[in-house]
N, C-alpha and C. Protein backbone atom coordinates (compact mmCIF):
# COMPACT_ATOMS: atom_id res chain seq x y z
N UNK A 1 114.13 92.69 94.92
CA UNK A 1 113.66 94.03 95.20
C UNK A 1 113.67 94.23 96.71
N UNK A 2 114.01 95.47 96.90
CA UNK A 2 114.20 95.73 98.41
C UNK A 2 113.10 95.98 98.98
N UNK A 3 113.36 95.90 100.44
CA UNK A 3 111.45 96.42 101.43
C UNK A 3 110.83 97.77 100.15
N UNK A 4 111.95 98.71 100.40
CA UNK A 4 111.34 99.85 99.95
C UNK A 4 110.69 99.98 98.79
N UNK A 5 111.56 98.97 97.53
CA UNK A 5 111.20 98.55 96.22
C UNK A 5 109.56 98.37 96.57
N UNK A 6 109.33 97.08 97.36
CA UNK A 6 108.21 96.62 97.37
C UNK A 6 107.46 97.31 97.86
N UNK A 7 107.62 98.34 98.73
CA UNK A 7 106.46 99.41 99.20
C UNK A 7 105.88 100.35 98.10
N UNK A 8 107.00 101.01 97.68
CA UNK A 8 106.47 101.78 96.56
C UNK A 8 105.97 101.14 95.59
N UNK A 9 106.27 99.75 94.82
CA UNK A 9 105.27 98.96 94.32
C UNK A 9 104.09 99.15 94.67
N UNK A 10 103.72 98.46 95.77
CA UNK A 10 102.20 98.21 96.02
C UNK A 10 101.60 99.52 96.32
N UNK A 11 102.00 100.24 96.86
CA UNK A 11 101.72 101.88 96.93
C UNK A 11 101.30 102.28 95.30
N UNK A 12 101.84 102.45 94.74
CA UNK A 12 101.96 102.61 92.97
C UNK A 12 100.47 101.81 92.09
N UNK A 13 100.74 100.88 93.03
CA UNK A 13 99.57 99.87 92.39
C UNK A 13 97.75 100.29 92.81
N UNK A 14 97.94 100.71 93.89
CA UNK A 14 96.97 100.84 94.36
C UNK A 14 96.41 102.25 94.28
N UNK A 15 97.33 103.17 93.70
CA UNK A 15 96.87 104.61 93.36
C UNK A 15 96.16 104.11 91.90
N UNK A 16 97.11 103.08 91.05
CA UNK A 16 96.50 103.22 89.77
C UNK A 16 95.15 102.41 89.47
N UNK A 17 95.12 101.74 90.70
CA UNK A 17 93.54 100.89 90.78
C UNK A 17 92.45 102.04 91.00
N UNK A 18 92.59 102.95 91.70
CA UNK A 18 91.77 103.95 91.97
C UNK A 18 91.95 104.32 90.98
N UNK A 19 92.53 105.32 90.24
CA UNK A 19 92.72 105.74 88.90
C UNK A 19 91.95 105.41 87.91
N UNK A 20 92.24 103.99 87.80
CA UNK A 20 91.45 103.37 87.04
C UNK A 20 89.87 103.24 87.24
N UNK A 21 89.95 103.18 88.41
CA UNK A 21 88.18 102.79 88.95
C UNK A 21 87.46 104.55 88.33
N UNK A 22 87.94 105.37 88.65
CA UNK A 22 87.82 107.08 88.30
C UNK A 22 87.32 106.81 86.65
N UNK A 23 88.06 106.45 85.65
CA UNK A 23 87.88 106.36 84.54
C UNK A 23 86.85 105.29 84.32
N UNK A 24 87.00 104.40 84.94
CA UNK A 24 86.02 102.89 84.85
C UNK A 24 84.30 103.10 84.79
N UNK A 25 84.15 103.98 85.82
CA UNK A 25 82.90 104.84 86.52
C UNK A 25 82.56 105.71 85.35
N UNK A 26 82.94 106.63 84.75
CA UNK A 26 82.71 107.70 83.84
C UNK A 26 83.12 107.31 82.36
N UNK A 27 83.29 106.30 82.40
CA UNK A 27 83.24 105.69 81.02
C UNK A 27 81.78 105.21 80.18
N UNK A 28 81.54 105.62 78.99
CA UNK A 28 80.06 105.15 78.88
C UNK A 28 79.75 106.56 78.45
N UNK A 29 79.97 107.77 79.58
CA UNK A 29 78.81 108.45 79.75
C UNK A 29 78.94 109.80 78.66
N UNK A 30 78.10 110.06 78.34
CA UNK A 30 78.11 111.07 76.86
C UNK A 30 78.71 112.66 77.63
N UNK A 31 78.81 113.58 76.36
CA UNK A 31 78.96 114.49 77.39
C UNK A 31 78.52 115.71 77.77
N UNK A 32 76.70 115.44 77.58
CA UNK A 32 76.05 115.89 77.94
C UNK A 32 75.92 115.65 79.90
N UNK A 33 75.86 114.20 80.06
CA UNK A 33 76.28 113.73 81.50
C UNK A 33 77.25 113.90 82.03
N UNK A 34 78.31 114.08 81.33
CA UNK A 34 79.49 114.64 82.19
C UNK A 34 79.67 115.70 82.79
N UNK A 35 78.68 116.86 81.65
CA UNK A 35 78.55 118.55 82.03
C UNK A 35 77.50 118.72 82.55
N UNK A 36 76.69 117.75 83.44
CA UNK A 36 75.46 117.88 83.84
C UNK A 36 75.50 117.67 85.37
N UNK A 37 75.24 118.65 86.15
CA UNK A 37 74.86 118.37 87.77
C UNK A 37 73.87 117.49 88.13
N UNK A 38 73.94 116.83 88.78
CA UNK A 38 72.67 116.28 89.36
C UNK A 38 72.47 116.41 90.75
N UNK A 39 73.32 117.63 91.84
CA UNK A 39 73.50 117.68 92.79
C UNK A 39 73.32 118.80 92.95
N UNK A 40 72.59 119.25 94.78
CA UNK A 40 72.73 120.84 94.64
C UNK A 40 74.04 121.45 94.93
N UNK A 41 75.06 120.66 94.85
CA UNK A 41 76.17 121.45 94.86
C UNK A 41 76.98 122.02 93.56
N UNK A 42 76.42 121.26 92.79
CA UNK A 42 76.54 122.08 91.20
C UNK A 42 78.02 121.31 90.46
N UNK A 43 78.69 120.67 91.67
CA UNK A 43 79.68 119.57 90.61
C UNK A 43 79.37 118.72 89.23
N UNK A 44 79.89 118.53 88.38
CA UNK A 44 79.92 117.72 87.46
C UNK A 44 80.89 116.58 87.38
N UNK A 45 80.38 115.18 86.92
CA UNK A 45 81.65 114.55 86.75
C UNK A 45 82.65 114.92 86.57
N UNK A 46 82.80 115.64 84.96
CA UNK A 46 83.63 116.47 84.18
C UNK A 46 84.71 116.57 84.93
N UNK A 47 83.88 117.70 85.59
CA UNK A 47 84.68 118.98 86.84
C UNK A 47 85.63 117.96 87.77
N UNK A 48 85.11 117.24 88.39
CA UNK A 48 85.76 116.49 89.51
C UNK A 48 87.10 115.46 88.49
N UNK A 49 86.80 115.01 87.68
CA UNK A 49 88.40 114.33 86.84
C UNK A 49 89.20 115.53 86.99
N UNK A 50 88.67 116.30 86.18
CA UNK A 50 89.75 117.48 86.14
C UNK A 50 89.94 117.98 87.36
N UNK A 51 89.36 118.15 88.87
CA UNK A 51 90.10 118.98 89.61
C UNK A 51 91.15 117.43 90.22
N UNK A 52 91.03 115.69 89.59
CA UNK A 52 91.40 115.13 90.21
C UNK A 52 93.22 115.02 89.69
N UNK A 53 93.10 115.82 88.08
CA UNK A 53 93.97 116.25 87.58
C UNK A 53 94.86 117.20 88.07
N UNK A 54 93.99 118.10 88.70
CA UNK A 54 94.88 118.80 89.05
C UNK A 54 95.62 118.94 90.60
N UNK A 55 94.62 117.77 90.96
CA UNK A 55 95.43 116.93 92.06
C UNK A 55 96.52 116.41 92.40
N UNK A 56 96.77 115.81 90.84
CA UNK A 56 98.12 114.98 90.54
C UNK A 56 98.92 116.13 90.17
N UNK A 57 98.60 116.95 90.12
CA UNK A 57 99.84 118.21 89.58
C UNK A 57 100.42 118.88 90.68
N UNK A 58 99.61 119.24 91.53
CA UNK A 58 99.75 119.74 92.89
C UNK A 58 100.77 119.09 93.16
N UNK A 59 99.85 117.86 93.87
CA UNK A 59 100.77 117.30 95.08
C UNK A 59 102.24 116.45 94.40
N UNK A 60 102.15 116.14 93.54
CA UNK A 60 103.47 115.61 92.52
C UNK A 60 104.49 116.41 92.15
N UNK A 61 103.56 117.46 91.59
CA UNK A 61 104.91 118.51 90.82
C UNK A 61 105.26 119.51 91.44
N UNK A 62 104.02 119.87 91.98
CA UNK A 62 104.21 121.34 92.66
C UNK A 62 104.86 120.99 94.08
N UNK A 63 104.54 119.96 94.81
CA UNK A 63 104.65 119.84 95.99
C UNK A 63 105.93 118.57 96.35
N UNK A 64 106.03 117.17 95.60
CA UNK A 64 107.30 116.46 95.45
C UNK A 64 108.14 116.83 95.13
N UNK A 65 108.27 117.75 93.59
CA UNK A 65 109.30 118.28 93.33
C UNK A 65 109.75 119.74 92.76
N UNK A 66 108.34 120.23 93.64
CA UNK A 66 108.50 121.82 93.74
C UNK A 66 108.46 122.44 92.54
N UNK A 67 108.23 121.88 91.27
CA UNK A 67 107.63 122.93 90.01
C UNK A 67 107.27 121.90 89.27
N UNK A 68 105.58 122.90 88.56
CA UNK A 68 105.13 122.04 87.59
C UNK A 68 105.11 123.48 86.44
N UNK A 69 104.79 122.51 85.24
CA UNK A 69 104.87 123.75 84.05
C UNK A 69 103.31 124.73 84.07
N UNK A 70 103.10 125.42 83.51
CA UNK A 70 101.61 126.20 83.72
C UNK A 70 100.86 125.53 82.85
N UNK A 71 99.83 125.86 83.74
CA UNK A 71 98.42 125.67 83.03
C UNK A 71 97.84 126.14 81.71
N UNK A 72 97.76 125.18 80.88
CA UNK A 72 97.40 126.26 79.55
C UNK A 72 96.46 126.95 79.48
N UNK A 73 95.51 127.04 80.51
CA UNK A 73 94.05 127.60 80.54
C UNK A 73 94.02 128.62 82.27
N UNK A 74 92.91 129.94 82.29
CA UNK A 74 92.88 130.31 83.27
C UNK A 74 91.44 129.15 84.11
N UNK A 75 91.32 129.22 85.54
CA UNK A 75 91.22 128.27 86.42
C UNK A 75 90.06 129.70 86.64
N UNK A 76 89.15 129.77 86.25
CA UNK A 76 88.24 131.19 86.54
C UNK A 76 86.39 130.27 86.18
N UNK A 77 86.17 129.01 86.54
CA UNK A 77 85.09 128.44 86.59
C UNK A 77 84.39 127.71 87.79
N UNK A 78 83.71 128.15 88.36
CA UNK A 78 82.87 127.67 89.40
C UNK A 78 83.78 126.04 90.25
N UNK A 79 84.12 125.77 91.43
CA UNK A 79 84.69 124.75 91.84
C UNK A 79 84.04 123.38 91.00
N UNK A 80 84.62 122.45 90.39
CA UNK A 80 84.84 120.82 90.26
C UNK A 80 83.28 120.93 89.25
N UNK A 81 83.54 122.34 88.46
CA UNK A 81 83.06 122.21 87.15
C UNK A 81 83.93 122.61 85.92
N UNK A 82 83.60 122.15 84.54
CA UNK A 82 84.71 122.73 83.82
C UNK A 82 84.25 123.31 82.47
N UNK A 83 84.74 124.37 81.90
CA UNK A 83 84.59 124.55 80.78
C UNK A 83 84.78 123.56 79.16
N UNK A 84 85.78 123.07 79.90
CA UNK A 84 86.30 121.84 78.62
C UNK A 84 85.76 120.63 78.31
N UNK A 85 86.01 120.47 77.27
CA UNK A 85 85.76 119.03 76.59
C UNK A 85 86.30 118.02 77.42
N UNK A 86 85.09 116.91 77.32
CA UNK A 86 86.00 115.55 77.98
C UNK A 86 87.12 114.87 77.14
N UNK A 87 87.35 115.52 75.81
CA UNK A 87 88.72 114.89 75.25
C UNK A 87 89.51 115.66 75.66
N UNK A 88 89.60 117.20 76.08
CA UNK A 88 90.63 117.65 76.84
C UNK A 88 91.10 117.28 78.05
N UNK A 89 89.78 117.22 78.68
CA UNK A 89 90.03 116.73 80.38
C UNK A 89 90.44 115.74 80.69
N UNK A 90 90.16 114.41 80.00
CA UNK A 90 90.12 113.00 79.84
C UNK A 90 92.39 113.41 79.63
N UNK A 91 92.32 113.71 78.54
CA UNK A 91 94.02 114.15 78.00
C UNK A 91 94.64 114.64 79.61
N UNK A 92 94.36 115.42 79.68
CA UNK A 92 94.70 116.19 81.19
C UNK A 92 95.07 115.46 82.44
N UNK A 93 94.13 114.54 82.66
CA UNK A 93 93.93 114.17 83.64
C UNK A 93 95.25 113.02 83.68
N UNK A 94 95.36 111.88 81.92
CA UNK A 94 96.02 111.08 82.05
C UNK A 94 97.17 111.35 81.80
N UNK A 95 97.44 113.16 81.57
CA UNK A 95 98.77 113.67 81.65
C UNK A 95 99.68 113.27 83.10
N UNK A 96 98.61 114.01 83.71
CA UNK A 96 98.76 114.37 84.77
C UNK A 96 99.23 113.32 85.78
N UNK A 97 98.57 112.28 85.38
CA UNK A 97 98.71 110.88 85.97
C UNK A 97 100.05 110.27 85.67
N UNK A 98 100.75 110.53 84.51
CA UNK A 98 101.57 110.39 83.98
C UNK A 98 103.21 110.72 84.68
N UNK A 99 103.00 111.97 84.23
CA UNK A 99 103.92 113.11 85.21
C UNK A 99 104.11 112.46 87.02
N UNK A 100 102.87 112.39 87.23
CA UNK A 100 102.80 111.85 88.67
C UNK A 100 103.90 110.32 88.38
N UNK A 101 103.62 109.27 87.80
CA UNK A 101 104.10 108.81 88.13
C UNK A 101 105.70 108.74 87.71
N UNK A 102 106.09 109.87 86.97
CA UNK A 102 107.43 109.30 86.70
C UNK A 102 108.15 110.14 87.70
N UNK A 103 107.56 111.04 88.69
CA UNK A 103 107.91 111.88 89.96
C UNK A 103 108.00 110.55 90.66
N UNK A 104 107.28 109.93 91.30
CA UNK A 104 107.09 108.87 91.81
C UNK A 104 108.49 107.86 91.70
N UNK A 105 108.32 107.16 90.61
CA UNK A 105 109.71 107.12 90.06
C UNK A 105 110.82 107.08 90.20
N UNK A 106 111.06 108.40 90.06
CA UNK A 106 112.36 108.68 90.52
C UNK A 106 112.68 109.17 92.03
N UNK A 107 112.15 109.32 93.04
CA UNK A 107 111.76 110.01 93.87
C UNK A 107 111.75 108.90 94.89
N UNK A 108 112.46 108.69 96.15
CA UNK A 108 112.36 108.25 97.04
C UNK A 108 111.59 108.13 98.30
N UNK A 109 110.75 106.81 98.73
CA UNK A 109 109.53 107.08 99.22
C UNK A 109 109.50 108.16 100.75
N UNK A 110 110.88 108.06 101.15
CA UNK A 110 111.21 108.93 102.59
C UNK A 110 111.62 110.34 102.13
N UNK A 111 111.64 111.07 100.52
CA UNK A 111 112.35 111.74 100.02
C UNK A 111 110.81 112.87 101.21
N UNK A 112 111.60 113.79 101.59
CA UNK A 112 110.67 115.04 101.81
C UNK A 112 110.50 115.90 100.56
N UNK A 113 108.83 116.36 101.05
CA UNK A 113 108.51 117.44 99.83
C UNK A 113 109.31 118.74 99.53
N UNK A 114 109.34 119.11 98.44
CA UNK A 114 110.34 120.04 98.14
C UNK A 114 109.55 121.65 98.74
N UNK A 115 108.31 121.27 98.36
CA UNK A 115 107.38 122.02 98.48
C UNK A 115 106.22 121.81 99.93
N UNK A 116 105.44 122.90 100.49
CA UNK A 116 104.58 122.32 101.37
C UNK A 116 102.86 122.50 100.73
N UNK A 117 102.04 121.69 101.14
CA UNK A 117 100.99 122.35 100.79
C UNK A 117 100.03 123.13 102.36
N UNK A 118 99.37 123.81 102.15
CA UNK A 118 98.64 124.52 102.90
C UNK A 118 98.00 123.61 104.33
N UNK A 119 98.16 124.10 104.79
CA UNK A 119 97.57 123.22 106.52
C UNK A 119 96.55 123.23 106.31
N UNK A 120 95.83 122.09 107.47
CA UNK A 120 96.15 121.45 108.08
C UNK A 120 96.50 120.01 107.50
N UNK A 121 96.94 119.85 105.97
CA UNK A 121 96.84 118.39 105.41
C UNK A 121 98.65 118.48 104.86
N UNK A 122 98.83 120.10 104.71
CA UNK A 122 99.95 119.95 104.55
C UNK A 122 101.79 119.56 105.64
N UNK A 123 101.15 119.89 107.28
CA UNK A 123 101.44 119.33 108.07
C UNK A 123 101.48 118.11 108.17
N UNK A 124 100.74 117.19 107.73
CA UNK A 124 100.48 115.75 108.21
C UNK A 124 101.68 115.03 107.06
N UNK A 125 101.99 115.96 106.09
CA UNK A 125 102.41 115.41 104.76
C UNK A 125 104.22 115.32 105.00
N UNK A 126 104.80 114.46 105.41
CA UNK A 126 106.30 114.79 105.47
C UNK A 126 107.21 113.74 104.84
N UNK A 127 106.86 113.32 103.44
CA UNK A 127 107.43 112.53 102.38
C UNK A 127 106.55 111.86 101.52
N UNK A 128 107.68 111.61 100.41
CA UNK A 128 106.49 111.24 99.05
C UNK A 128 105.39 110.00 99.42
N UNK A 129 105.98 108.88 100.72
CA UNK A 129 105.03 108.18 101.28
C UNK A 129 103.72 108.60 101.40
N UNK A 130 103.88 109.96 102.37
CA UNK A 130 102.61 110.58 102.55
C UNK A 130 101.53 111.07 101.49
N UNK A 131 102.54 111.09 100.20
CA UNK A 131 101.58 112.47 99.05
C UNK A 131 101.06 110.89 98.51
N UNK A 132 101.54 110.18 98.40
CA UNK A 132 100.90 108.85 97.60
C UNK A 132 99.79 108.33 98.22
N UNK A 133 100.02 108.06 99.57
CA UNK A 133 98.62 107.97 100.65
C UNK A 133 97.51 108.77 100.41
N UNK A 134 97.87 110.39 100.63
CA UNK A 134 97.02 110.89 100.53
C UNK A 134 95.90 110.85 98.99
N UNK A 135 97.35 110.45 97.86
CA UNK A 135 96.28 110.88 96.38
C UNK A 135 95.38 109.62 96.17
N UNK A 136 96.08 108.39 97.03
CA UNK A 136 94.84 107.03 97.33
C UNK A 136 93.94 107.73 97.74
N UNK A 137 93.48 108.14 99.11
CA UNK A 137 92.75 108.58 99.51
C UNK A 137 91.44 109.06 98.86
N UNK A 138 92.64 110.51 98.50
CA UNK A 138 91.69 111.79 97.35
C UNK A 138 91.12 110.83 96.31
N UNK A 139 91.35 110.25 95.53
CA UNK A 139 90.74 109.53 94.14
C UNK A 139 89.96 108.48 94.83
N UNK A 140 90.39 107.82 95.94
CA UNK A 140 89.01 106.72 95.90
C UNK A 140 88.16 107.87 96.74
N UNK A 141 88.15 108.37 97.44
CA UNK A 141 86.91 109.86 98.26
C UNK A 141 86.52 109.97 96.19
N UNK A 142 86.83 110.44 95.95
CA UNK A 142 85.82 111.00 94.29
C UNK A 142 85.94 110.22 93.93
N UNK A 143 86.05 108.48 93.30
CA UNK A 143 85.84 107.89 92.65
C UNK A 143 84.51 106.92 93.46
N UNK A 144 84.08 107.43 94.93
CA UNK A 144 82.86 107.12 95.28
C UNK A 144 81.58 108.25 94.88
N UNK A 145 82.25 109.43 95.23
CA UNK A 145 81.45 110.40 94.57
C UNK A 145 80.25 110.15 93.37
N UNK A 146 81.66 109.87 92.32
CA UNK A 146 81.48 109.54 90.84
C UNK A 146 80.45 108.19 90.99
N UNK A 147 80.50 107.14 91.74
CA UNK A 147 79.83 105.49 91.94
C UNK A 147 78.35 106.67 91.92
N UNK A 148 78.29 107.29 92.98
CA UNK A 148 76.87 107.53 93.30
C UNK A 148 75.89 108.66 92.77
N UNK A 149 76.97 109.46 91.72
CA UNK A 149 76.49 110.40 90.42
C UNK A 149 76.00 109.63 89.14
N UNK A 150 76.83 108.27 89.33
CA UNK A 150 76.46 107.25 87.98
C UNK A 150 74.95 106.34 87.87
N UNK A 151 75.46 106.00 89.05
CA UNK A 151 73.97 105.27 89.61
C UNK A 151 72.90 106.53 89.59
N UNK A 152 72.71 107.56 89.97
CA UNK A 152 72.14 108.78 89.98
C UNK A 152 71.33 108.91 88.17
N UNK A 153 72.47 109.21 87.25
CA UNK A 153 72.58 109.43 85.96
C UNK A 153 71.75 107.90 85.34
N UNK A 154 71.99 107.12 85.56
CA UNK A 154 71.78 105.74 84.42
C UNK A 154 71.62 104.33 85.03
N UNK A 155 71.68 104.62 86.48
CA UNK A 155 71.31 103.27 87.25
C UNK A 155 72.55 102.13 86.93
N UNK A 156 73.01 102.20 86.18
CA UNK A 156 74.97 101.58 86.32
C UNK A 156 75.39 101.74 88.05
N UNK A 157 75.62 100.37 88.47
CA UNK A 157 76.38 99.95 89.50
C UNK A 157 77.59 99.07 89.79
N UNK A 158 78.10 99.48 90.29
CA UNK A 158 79.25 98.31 89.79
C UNK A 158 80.59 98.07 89.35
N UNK A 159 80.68 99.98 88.68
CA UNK A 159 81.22 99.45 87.63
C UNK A 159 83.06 99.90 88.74
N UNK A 160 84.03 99.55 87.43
CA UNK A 160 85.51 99.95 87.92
C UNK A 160 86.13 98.42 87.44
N UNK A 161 87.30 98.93 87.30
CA UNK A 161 88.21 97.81 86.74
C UNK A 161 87.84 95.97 87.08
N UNK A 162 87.84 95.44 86.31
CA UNK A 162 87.73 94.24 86.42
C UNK A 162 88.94 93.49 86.63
C-alpha cells in the first residue's frame, strides 16, 4: 500500500473510532433520555446524532462530491433537537456514515471539494484530507458533549468502544 493508501487508512480509522465512541456513549439510553435536555441550551442527545448525520451528508456529499439525495423530512425543529425516533435517527445517522464512507473511497485524499462550504471553515477546507480532519474533529467535539450529558443522565463514565 502506498504513503497515500496508508494515510487514508488511518484517517478512515480514526473517524470510525469516533463514530463509534458517538454510538458507544448513547447506547443504553431509553428514549425518553435521548429526547430529554438536561442543558439550558435545550439540545438533546437525539438531536446532536442526527445533526452529526447530517454532518456526514454535508461535508461528504454535498461538499466532496457536490450532491446528496434529499432529505425525506422538512429540517423545521429547534437546532440539535429532533422530532424522530431513535430507530430513525440511529438508521440515519449510520446511513449517512455509510455514504460518507464509500465517498471517501473512491475519492482521492488531495481530490478538491466539488463543492465549498460557508466561511470561515469552508476556506480552511481545500481537499477530502481536510473534510476527514475536520468530521474527526466535529464527532469527537460531540462525542464529548454526549460523555458529559451521560454522566449528567445516569452517572455512566467511561464508556466508548473497547
Amino acid at each position: 500500500m502506498d504513503s497515500d493508501g496508508m494515510e487514508k487508512k488511518t484517517l478512515t480509522a480514526f473517524l470510525a473510532a469516533q463514530r463509534a465512541s458517538v454510538k458507544a456513549v448513547v447506547d443504553g439510553l431509553d428514549a425518553h433520555a435521548l429526547t430529554t435536555s438536561d442543558l439550558p441550551s435545550g439540545w438533546t442527545p437525539l438531536g446532536l446524532v442526527e445533526h452529526l448525520g447530517h454532518a456526514e451528508r454535508h461535508w461528504f456529499q454535498e461538499v466532496v462530491a457536490g450532491a446528496a439525495e434529499p432529505l425525506p423530512w422538512d429540517d423545521d425543529h429547534p437546532p440539535l433537537t429532533t422530532p424522530r425516533s431513535p430507530e430513525v435517527v440511529f438508521a440515519f445517522y449510520e446511513e449517512q456514515c455509510r455514504h460518507s464512507d464509500e465517498v471517501i473511497a473512491r475519492t482521492a485524499l488531495t481530490a478538491p471539494p466539488s463543492r465549498r462550504h460557508p466561511e470561515p471553515v469552508g476556506e480552511e477546507i481545500a481537499d477530502l484530507r481536510g473534510v476527514i480532519l475536520h468530521m474527526i474533529e466535529e464527532t469527537a467535539r460531540h462525542a464529548g458533549h454526549l460523555d458529559i450529558v451521560r454522566e449528567l443522565l445516569d452517572g455512566c463514565t467511561g464508556l466508548g468502544p473497547r
